[in-house]
PDB file of N, CA and C in Angstrom:
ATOM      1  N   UNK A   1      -6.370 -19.202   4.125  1.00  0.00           N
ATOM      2  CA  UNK A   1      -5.664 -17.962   3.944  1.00  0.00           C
ATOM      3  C   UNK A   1      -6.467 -16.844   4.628  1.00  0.00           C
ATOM      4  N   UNK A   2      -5.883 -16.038   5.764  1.00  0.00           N
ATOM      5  CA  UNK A   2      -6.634 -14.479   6.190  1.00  0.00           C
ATOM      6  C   UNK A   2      -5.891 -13.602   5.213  1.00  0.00           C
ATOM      7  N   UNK A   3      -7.223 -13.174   5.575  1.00  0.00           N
ATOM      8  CA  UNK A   3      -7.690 -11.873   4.215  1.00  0.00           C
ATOM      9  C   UNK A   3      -7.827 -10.778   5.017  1.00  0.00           C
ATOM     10  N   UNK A   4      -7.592  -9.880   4.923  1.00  0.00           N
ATOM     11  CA  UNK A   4      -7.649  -8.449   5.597  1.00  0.00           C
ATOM     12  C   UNK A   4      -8.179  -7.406   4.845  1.00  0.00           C
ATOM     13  N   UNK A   5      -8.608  -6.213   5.521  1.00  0.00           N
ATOM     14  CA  UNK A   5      -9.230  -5.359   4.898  1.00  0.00           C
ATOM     15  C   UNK A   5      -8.218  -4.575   4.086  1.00  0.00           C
ATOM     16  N   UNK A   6      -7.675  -4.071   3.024  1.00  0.00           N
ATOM     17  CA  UNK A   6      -6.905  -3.446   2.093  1.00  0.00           C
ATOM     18  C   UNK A   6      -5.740  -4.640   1.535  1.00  0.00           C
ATOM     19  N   UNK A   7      -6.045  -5.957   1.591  1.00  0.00           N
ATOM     20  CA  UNK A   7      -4.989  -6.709   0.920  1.00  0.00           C
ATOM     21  C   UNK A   7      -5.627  -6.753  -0.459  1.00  0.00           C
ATOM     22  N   UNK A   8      -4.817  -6.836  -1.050  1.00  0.00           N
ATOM     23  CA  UNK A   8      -4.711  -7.242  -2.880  1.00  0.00           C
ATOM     24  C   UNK A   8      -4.836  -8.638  -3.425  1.00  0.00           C
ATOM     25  N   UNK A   9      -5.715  -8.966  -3.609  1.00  0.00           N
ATOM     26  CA  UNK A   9      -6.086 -10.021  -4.528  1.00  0.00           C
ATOM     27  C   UNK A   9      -6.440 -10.592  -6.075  1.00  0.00           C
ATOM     28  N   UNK A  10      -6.522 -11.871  -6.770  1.00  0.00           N
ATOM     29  CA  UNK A  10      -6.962 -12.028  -8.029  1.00  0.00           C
ATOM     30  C   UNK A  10      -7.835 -12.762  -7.628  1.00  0.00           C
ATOM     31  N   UNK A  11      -9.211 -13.587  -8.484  1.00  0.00           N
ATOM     32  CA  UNK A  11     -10.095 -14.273  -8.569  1.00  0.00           C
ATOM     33  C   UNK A  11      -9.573 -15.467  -9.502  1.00  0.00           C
ATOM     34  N   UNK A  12      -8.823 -16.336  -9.379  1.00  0.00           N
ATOM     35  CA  UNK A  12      -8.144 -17.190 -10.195  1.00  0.00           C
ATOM     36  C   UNK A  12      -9.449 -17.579 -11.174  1.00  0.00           C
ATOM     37  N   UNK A  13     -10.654 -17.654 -10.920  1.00  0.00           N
ATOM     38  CA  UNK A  13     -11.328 -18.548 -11.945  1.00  0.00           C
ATOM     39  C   UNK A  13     -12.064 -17.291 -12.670  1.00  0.00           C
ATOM     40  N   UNK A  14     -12.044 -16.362 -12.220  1.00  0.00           N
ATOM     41  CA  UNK A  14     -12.396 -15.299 -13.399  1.00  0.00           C
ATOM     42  C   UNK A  14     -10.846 -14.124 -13.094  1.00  0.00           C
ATOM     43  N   UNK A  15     -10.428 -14.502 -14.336  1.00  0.00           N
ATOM     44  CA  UNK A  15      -9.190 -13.419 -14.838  1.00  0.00           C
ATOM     45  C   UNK A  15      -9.421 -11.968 -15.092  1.00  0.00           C
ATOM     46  N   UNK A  16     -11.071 -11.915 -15.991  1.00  0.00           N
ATOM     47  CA  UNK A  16     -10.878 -11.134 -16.826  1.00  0.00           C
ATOM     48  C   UNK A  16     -11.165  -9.664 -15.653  1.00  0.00           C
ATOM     49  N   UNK A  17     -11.378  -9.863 -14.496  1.00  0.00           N
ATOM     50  CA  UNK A  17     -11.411  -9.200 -13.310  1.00  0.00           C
ATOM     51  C   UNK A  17     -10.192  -7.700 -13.081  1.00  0.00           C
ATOM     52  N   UNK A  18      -9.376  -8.671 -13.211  1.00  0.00           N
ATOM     53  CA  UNK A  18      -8.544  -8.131 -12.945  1.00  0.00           C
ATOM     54  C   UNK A  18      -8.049  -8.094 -11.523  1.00  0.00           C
ATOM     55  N   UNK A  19      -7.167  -7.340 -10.688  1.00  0.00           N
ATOM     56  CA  UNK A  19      -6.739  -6.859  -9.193  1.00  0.00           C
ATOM     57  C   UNK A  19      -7.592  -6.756  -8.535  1.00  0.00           C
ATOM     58  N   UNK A  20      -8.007  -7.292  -7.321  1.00  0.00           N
ATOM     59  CA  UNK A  20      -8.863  -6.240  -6.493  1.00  0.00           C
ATOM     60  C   UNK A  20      -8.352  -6.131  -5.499  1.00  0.00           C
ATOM     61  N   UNK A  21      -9.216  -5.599  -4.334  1.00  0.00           N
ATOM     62  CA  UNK A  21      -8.700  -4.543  -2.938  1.00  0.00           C
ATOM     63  C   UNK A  21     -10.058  -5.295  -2.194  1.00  0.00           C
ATOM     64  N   UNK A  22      -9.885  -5.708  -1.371  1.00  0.00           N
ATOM     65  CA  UNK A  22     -10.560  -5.849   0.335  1.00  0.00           C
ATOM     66  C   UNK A  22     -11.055  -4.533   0.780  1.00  0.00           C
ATOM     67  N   UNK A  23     -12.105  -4.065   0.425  1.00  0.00           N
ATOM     68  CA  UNK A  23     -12.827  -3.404   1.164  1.00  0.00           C
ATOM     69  C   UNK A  23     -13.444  -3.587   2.427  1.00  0.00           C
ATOM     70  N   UNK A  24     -13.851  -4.290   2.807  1.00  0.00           N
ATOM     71  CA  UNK A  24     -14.658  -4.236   3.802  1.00  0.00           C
ATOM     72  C   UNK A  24     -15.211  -6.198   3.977  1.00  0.00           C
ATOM     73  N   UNK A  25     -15.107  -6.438   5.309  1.00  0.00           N
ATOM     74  CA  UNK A  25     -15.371  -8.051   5.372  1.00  0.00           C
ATOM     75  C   UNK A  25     -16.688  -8.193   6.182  1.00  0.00           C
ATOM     76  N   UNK A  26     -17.795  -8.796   5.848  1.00  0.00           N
ATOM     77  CA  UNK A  26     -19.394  -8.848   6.193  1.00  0.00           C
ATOM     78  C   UNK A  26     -19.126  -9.866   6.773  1.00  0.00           C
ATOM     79  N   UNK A  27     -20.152 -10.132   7.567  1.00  0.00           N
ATOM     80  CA  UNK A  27     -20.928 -11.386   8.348  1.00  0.00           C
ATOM     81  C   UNK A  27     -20.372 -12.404   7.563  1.00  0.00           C
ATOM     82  N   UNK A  28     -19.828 -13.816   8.266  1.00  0.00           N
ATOM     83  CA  UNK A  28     -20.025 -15.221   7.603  1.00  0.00           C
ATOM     84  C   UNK A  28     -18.880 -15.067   6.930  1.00  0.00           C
ATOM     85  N   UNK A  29     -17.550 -14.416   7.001  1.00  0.00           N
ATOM     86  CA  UNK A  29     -16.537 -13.770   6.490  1.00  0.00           C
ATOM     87  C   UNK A  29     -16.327 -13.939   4.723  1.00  0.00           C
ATOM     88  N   UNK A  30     -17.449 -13.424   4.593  1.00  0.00           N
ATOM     89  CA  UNK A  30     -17.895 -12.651   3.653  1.00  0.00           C
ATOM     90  C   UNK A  30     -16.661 -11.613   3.010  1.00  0.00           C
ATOM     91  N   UNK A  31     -16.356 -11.398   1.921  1.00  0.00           N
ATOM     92  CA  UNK A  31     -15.428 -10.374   1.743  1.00  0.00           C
ATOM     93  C   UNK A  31     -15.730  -8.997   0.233  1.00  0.00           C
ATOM     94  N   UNK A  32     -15.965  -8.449   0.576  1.00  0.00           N
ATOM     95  CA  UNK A  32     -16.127  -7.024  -0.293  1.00  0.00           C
ATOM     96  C   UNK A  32     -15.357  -6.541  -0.855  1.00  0.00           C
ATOM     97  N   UNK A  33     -15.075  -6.784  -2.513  1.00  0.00           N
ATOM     98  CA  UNK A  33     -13.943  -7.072  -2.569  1.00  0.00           C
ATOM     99  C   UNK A  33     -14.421  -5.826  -4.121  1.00  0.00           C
ATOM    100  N   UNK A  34     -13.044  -4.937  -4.835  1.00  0.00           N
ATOM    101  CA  UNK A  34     -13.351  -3.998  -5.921  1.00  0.00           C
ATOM    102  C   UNK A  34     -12.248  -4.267  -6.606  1.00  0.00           C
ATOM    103  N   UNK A  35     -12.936  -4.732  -8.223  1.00  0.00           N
ATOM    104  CA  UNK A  35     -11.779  -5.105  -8.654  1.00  0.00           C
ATOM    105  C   UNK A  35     -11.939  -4.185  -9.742  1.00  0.00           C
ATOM    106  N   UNK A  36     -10.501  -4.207 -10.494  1.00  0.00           N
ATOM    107  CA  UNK A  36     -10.539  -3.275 -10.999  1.00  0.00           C
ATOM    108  C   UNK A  36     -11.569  -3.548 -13.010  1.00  0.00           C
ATOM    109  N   UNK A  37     -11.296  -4.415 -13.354  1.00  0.00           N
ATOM    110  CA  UNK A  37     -12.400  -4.487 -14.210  1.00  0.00           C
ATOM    111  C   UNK A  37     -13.527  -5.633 -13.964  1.00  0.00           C
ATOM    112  N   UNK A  38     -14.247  -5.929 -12.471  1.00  0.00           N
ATOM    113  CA  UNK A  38     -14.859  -6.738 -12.296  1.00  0.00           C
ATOM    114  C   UNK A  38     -15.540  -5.647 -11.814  1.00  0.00           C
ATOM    115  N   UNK A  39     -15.167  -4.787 -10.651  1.00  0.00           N
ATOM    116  CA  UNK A  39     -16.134  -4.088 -10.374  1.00  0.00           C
ATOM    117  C   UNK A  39     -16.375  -4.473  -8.465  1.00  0.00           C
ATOM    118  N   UNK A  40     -17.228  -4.246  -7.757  1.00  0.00           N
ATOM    119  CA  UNK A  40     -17.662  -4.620  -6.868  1.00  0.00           C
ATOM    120  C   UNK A  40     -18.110  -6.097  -6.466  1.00  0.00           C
ATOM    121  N   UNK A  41     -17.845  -6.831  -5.723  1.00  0.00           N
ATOM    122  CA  UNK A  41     -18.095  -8.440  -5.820  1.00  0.00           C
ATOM    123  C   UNK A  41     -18.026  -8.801  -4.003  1.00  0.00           C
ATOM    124  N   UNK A  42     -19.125  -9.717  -3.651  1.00  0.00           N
ATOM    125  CA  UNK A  42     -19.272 -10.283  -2.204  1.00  0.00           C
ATOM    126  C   UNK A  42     -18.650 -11.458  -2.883  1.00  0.00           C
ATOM    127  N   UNK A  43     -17.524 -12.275  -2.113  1.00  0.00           N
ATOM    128  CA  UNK A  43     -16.530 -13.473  -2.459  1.00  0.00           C
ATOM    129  C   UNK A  43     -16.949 -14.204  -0.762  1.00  0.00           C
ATOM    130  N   UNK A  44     -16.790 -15.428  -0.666  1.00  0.00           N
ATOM    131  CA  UNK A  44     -16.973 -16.387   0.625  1.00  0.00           C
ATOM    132  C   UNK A  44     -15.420 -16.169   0.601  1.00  0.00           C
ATOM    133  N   UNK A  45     -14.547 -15.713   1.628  1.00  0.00           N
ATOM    134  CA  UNK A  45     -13.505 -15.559   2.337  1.00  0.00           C
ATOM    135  C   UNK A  45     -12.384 -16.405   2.149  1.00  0.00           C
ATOM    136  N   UNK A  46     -13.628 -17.664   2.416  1.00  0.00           N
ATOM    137  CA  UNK A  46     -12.660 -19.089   2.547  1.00  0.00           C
ATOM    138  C   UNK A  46     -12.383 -19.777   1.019  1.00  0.00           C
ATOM    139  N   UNK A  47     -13.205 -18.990  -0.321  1.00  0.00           N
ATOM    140  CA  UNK A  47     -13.079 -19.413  -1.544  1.00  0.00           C
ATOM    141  C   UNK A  47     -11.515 -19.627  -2.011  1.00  0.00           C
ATOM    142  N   UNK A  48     -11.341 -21.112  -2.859  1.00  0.00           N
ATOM    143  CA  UNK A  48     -10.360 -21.322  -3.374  1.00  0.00           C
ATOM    144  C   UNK A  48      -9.670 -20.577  -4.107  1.00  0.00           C
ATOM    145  N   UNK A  49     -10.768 -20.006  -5.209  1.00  0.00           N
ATOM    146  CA  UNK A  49     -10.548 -19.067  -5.853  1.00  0.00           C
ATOM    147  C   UNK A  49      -9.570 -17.690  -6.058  1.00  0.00           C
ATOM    148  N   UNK A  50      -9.465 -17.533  -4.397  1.00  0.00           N
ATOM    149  CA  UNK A  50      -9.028 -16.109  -4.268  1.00  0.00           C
ATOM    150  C   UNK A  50      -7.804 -16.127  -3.672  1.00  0.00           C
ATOM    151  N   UNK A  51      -6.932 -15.471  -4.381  1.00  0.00           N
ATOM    152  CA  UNK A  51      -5.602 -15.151  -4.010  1.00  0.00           C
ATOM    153  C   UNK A  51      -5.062 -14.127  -3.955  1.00  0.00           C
ATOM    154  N   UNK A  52      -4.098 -13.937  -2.540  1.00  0.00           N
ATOM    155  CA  UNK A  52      -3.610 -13.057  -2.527  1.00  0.00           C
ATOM    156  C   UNK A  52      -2.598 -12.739  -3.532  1.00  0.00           C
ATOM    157  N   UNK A  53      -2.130 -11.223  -3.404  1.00  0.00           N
ATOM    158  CA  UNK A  53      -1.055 -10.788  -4.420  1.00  0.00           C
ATOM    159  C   UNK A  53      -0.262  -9.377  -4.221  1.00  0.00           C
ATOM    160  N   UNK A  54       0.910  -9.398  -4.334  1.00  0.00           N
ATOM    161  CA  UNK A  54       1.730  -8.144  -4.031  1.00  0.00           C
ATOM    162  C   UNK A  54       1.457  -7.598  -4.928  1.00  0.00           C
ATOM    163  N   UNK A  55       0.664  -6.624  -4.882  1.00  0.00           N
ATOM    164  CA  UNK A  55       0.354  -5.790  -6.212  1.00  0.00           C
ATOM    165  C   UNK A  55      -0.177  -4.120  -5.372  1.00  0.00           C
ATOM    166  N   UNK A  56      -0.089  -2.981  -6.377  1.00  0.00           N
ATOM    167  CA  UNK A  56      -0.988  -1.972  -5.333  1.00  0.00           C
ATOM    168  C   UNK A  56      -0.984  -1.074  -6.908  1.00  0.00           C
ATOM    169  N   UNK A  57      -2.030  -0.223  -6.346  1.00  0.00           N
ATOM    170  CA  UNK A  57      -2.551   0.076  -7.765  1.00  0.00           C
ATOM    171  C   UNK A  57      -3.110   1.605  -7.133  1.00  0.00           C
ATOM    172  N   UNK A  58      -3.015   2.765  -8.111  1.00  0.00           N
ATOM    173  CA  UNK A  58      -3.441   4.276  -7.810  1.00  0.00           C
ATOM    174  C   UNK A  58      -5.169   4.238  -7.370  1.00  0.00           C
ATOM    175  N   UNK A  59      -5.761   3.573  -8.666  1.00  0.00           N
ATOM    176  CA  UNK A  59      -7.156   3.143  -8.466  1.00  0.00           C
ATOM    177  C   UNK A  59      -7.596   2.257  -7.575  1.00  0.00           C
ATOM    178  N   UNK A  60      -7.160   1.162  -7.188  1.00  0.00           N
ATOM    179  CA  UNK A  60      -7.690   0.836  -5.801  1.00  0.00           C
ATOM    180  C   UNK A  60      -7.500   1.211  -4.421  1.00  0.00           C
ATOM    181  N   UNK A  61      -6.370   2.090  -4.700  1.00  0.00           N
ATOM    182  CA  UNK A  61      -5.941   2.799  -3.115  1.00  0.00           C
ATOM    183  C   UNK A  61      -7.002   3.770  -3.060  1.00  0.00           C
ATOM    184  N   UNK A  62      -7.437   4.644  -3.986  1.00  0.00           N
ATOM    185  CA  UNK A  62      -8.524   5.279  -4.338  1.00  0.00           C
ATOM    186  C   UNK A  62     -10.065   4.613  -3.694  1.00  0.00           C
ATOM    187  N   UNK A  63      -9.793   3.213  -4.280  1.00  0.00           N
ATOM    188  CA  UNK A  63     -11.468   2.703  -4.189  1.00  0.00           C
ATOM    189  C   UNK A  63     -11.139   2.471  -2.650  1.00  0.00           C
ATOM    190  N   UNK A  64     -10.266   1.907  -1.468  1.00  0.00           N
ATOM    191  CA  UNK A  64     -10.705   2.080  -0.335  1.00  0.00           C
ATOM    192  C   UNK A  64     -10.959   2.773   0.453  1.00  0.00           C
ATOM    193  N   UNK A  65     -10.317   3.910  -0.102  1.00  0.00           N
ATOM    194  CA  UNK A  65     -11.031   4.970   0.815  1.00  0.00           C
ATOM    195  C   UNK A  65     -12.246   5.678   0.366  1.00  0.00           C
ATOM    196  N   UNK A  66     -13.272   4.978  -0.316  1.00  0.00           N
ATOM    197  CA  UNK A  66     -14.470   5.510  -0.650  1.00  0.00           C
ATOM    198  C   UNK A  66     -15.260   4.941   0.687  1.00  0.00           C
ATOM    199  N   UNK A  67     -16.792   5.579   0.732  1.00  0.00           N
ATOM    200  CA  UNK A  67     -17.679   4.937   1.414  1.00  0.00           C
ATOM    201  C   UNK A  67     -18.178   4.243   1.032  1.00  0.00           C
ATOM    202  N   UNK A  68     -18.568   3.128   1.055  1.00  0.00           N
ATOM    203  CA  UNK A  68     -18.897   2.278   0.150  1.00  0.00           C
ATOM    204  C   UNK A  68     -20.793   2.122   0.743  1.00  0.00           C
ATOM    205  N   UNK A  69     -21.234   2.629   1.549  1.00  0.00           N
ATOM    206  CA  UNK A  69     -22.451   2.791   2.584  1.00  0.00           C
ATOM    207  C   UNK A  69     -23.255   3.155   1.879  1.00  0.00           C
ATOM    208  N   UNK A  70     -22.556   4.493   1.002  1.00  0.00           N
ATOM    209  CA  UNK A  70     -23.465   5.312   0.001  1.00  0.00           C
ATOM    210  C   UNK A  70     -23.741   4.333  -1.303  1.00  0.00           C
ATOM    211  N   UNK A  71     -24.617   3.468  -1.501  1.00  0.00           N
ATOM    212  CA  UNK A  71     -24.978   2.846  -2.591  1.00  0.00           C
ATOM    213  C   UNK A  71     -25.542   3.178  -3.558  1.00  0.00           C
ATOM    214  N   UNK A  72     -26.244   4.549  -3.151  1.00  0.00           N
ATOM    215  CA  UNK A  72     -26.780   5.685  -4.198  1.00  0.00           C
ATOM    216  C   UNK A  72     -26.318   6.103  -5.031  1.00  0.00           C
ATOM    217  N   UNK A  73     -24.687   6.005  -4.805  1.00  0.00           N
ATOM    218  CA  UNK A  73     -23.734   6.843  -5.599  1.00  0.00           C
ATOM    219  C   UNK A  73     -22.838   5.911  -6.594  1.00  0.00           C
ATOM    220  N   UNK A  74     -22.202   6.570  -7.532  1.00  0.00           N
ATOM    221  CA  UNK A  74     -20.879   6.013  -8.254  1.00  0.00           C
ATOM    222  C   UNK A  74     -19.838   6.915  -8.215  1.00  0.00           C
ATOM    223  N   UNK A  75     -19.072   6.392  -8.199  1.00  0.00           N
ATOM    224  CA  UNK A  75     -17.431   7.008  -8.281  1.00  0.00           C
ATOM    225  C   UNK A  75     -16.885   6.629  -9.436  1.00  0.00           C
ATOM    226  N   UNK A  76     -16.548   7.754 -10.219  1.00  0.00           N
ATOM    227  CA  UNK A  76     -15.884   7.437 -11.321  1.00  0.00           C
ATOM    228  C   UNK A  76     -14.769   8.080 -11.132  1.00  0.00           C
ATOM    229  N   UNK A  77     -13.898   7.423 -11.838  1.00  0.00           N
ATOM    230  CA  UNK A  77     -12.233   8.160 -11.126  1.00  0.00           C
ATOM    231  C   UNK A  77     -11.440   8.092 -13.088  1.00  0.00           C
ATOM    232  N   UNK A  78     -10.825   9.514 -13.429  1.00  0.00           N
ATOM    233  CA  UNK A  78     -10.920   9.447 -14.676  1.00  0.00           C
ATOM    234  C   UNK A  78      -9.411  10.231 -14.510  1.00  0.00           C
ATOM    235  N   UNK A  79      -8.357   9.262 -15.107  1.00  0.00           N
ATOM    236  CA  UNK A  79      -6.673   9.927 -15.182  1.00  0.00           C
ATOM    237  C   UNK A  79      -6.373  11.113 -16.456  1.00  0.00           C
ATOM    238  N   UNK A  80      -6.431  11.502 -16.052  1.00  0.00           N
ATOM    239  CA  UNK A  80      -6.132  12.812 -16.541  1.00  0.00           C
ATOM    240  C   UNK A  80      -4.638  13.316 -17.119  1.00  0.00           C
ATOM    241  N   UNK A  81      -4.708  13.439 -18.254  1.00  0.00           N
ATOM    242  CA  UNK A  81      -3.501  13.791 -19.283  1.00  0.00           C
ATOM    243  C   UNK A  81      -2.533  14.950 -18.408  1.00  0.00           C
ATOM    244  N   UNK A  82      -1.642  14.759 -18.360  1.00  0.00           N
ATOM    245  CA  UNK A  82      -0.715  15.700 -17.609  1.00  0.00           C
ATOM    246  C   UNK A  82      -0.286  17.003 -18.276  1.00  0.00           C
ATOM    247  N   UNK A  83      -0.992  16.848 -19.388  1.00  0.00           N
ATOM    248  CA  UNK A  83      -0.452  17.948 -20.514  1.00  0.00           C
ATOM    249  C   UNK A  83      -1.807  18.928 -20.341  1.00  0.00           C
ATOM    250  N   UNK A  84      -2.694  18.496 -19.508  1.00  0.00           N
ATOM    251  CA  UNK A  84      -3.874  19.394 -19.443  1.00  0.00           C
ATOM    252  C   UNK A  84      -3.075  20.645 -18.609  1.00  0.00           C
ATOM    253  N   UNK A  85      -2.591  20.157 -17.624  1.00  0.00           N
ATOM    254  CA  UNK A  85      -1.924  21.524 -16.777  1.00  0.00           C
ATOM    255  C   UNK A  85      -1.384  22.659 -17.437  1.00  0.00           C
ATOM    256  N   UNK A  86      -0.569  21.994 -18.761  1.00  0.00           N
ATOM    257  CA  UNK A  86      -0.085  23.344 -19.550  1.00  0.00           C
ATOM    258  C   UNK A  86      -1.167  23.538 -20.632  1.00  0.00           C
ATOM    259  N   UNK A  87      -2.093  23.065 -20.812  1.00  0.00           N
ATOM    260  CA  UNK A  87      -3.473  23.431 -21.409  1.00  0.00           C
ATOM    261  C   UNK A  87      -4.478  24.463 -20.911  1.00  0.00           C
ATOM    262  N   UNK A  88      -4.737  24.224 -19.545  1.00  0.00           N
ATOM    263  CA  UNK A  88      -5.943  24.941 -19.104  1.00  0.00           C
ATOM    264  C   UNK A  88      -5.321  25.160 -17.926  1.00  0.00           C
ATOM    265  N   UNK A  89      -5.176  26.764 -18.233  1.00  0.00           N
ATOM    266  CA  UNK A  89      -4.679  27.780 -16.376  1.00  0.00           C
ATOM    267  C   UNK A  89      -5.685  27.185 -15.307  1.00  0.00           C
ATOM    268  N   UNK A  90      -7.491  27.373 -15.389  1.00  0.00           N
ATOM    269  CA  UNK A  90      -7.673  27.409 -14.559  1.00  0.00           C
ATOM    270  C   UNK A  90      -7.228  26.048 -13.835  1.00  0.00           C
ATOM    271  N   UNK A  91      -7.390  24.923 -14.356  1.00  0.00           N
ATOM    272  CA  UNK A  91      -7.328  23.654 -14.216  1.00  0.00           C
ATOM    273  C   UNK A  91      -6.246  23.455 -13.183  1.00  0.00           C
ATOM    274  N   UNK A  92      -5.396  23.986 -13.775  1.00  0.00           N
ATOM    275  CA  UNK A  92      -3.851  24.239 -13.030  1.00  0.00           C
ATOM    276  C   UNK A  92      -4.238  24.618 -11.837  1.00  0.00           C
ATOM    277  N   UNK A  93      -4.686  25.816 -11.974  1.00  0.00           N
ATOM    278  CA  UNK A  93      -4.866  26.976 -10.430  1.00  0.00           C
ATOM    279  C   UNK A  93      -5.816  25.698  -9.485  1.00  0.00           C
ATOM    280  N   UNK A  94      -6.657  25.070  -9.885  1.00  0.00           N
ATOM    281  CA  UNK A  94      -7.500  24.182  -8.847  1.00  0.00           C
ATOM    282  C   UNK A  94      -7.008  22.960  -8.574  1.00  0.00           C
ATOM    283  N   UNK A  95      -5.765  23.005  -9.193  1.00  0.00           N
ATOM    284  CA  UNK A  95      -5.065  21.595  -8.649  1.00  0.00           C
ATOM    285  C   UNK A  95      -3.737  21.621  -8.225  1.00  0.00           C
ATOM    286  N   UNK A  96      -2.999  22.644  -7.655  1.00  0.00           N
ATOM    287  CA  UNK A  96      -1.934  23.245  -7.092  1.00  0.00           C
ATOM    288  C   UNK A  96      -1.294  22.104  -6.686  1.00  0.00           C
ATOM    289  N   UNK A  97      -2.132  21.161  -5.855  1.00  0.00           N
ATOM    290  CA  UNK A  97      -1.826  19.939  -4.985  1.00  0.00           C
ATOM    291  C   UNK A  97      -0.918  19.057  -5.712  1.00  0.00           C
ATOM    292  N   UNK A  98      -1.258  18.758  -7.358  1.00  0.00           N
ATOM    293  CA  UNK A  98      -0.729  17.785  -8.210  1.00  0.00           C
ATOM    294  C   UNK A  98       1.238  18.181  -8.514  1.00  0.00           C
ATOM    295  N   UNK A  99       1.552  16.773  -8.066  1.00  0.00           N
ATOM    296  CA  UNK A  99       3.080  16.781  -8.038  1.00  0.00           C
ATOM    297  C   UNK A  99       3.250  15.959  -9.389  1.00  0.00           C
ATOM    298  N   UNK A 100       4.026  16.987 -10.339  1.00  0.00           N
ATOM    299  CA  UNK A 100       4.422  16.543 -11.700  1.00  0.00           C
ATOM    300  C   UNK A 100       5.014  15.107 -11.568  1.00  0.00           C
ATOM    301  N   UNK A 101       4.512  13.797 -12.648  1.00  0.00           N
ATOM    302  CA  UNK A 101       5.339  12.808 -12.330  1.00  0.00           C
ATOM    303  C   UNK A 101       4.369  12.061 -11.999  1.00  0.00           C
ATOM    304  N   UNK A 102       3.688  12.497 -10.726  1.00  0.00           N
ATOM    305  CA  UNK A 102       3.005  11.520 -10.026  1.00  0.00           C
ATOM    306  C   UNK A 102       0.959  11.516 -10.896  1.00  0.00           C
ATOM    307  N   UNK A 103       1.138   9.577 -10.714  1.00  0.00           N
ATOM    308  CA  UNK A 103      -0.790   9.911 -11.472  1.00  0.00           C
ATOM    309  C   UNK A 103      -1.811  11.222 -10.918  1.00  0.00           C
ATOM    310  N   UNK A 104      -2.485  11.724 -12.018  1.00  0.00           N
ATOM    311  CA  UNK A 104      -3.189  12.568 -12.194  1.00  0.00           C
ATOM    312  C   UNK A 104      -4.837  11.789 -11.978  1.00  0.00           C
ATOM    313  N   UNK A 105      -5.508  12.526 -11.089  1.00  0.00           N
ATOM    314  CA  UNK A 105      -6.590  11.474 -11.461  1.00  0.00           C
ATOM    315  C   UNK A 105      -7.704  12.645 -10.665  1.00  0.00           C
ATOM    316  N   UNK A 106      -8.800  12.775 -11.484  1.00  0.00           N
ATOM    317  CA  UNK A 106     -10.070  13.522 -11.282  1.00  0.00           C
ATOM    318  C   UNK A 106     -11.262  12.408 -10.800  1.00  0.00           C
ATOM    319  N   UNK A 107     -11.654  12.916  -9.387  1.00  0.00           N
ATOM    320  CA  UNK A 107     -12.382  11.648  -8.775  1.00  0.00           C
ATOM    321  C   UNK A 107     -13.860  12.527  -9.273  1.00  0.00           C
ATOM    322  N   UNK A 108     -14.945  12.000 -10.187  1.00  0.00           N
ATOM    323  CA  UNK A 108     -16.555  12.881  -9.963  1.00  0.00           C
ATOM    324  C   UNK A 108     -17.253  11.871  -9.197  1.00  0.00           C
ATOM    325  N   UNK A 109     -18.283  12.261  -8.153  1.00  0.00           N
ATOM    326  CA  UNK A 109     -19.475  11.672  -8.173  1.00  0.00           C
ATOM    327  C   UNK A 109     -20.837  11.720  -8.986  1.00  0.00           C
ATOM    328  N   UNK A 110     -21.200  10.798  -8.824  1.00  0.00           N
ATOM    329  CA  UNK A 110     -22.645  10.612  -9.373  1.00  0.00           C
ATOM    330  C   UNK A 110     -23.668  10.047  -8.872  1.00  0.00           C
ATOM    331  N   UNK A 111     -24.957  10.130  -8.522  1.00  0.00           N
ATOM    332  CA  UNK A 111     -26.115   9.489  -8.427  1.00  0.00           C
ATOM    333  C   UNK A 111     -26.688   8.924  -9.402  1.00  0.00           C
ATOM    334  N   UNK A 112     -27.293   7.305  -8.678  1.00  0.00           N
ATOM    335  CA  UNK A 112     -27.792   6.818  -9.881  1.00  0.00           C
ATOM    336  C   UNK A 112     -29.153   6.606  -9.593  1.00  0.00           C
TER     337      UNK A 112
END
């Protein structure tokens, strides 16, 4: 099976993983793969294990377009109650961008 960079996959022999996203494919086709409760994971390409899947998700469209270079850092990405907008003006005023309806999501960085 080719694997591409932003296809959607499961880890059949660990479930509790969840979805992930193809980030980025290393040497020895190697695959860099972010799942959503596994986390970051190097998978061998050619593993049985891994299957593709029509799936797409707010949070992993998110995790590919991170840098992933910066290893210094974490990305925490935290969805945000939609009822905050009619809660907190300023909140509102700094997020003009947000289209009612659609996920809400506050990306912070961190150093670790």
């Amino acid at each position: 099976m080719l694997l591409r960079v932003g296809d959607y996959v499961k880890q059949i022999s660990q479930p509790e993983w969840g979805t992930g996203r193809v980030i980025s494919i290393a040497e020895s086709e190697k695959l860099i793969i972010f799942f959503l409760r596994g986390g970051k994971r190097i998978i061998q390409g050619s593993s049985p294990d891994l299957e593709k899947v029509d799936a797409r998700d707010p949070l992993l469209d998110l995790a590919g377009k991170v840098d992933w270079k910066r290893a210094d850092r974490n990305l925490y990405v935290i969805e945000v109650n939609p009822k905050t907008f009619d809660w907190d003006r300023r909140f509102f005023e700094a997020n003009l961008h947000w289209i009612p309806g659609n996920l809400c999501v506050e990306k912070i960085w961190g150093q670790t």
